[in-house]
Protein backbone atom coordinates (compact mmCIF):
# COMPACT_ATOMS: atom_id res chain seq x y z
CA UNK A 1 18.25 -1.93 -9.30
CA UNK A 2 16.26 -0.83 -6.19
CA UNK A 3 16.70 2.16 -4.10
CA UNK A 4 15.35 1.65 -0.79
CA UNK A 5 13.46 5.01 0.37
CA UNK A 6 12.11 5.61 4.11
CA UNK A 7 8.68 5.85 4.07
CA UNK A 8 7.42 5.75 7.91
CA UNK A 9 7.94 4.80 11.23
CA UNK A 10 6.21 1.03 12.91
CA UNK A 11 4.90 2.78 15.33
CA UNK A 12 3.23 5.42 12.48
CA UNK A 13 0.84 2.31 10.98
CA UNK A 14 -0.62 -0.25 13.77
CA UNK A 15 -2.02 -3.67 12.76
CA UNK A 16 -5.02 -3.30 10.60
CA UNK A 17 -4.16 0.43 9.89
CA UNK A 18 -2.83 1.54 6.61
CA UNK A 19 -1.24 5.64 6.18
CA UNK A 20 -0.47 7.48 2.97
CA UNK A 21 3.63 7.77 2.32
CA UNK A 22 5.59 9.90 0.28
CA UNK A 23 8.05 7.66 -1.57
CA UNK A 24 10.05 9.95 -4.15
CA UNK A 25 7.55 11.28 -6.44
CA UNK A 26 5.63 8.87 -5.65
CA UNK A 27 2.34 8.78 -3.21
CA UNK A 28 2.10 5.24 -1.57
CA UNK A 29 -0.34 3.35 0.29
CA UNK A 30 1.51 1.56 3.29
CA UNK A 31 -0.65 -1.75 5.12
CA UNK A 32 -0.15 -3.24 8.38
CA UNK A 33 -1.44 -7.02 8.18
CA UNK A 34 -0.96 -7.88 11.80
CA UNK A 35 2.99 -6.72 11.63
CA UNK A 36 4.00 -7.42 8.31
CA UNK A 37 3.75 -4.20 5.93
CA UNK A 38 2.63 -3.87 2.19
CA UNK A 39 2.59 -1.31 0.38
CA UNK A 40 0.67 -0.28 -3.42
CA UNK A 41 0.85 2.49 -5.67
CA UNK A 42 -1.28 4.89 -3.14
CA UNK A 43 -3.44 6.32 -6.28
CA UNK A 44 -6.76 3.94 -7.64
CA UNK A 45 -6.11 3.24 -11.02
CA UNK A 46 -9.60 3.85 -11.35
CA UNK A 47 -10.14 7.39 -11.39
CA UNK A 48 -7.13 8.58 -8.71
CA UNK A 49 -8.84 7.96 -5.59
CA UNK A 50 -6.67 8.28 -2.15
CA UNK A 51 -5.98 3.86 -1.39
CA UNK A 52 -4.59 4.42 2.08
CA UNK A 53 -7.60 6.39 2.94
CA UNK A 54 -9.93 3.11 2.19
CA UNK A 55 -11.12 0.50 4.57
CA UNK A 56 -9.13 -2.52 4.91
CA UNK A 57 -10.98 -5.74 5.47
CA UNK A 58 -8.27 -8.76 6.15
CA UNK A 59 -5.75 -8.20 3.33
CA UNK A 60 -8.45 -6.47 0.55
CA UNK A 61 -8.26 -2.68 0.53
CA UNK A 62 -11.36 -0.69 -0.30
CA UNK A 63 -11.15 2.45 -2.71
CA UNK A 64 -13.15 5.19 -0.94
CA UNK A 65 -14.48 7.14 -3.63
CA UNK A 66 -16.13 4.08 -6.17
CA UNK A 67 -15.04 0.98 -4.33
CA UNK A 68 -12.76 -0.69 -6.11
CA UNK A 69 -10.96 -3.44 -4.13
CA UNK A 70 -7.64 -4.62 -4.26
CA UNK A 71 -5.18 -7.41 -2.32
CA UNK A 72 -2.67 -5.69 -0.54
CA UNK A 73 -0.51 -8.62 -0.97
CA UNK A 74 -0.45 -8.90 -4.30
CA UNK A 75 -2.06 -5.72 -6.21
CA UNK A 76 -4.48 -8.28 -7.53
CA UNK A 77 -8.16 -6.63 -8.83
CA UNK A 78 -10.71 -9.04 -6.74
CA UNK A 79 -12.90 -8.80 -9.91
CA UNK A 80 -11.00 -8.18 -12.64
CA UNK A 81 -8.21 -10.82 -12.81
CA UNK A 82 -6.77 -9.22 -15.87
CA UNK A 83 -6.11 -6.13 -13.74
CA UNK A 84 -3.16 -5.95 -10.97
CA UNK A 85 -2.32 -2.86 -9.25
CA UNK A 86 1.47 -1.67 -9.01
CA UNK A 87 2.46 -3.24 -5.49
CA UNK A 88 6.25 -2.50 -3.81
CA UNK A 89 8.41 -4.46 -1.97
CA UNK A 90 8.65 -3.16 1.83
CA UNK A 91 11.54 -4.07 3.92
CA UNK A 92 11.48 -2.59 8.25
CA UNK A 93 15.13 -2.01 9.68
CA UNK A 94 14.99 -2.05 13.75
CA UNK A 95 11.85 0.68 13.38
CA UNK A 96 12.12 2.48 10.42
CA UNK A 97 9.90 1.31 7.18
CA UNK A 98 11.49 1.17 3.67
CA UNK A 99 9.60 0.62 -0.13
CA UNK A 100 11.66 -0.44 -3.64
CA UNK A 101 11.91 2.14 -6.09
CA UNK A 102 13.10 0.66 -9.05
């Protein structure tokens, strides 16, 4: 079962933006793709760099520290198909931004 857990504000991630959330023990990487939020695990699986902190191009998200890219849809590697990055299901009630814990 999920447990819905406030992670931000609208206003605190505009369209194209993406901001680093706290989500239970949890550090998560929240994307605005022109209004509708994502969110992934907020830690590379690579070697722990900082997701929110990368560049996002459309929906791809850029690792900052070796470049590793990832959909922000999906958690999909864009090279390694084999490879899919844990991704959360984001819900926004009036202003107020919530991610799954399951």
């Amino acid at each position: 079962m999920n447990h819905w857990t406030l992670v931000g504000h609208v206003a605190d991630c505009p369209p194209g933006q993406s901001i680093e959330c706290v989500a239970g023990d949890r550090i998560i990487a929240l994307f605005n793709l022109d209004g509708t939020f994502h969110a992934l695990d907020g830690i590379c699986p690579h070697q722990g760099g900082p997701l929110a902190k990368g560049t996002l191009t459309n929906c791809i998200v850029t690792c900052p520290w070796h470049g590793w890219q990832f959909d922000v849809t999906t958690g999909q590697h864009q090279i390694n198909t084999a490879l899919k990055h844990d991704s959360l299901a984001v819900k926004v009630e009036g202003d107020e931004i919530f991610v799954a814990l399951g």
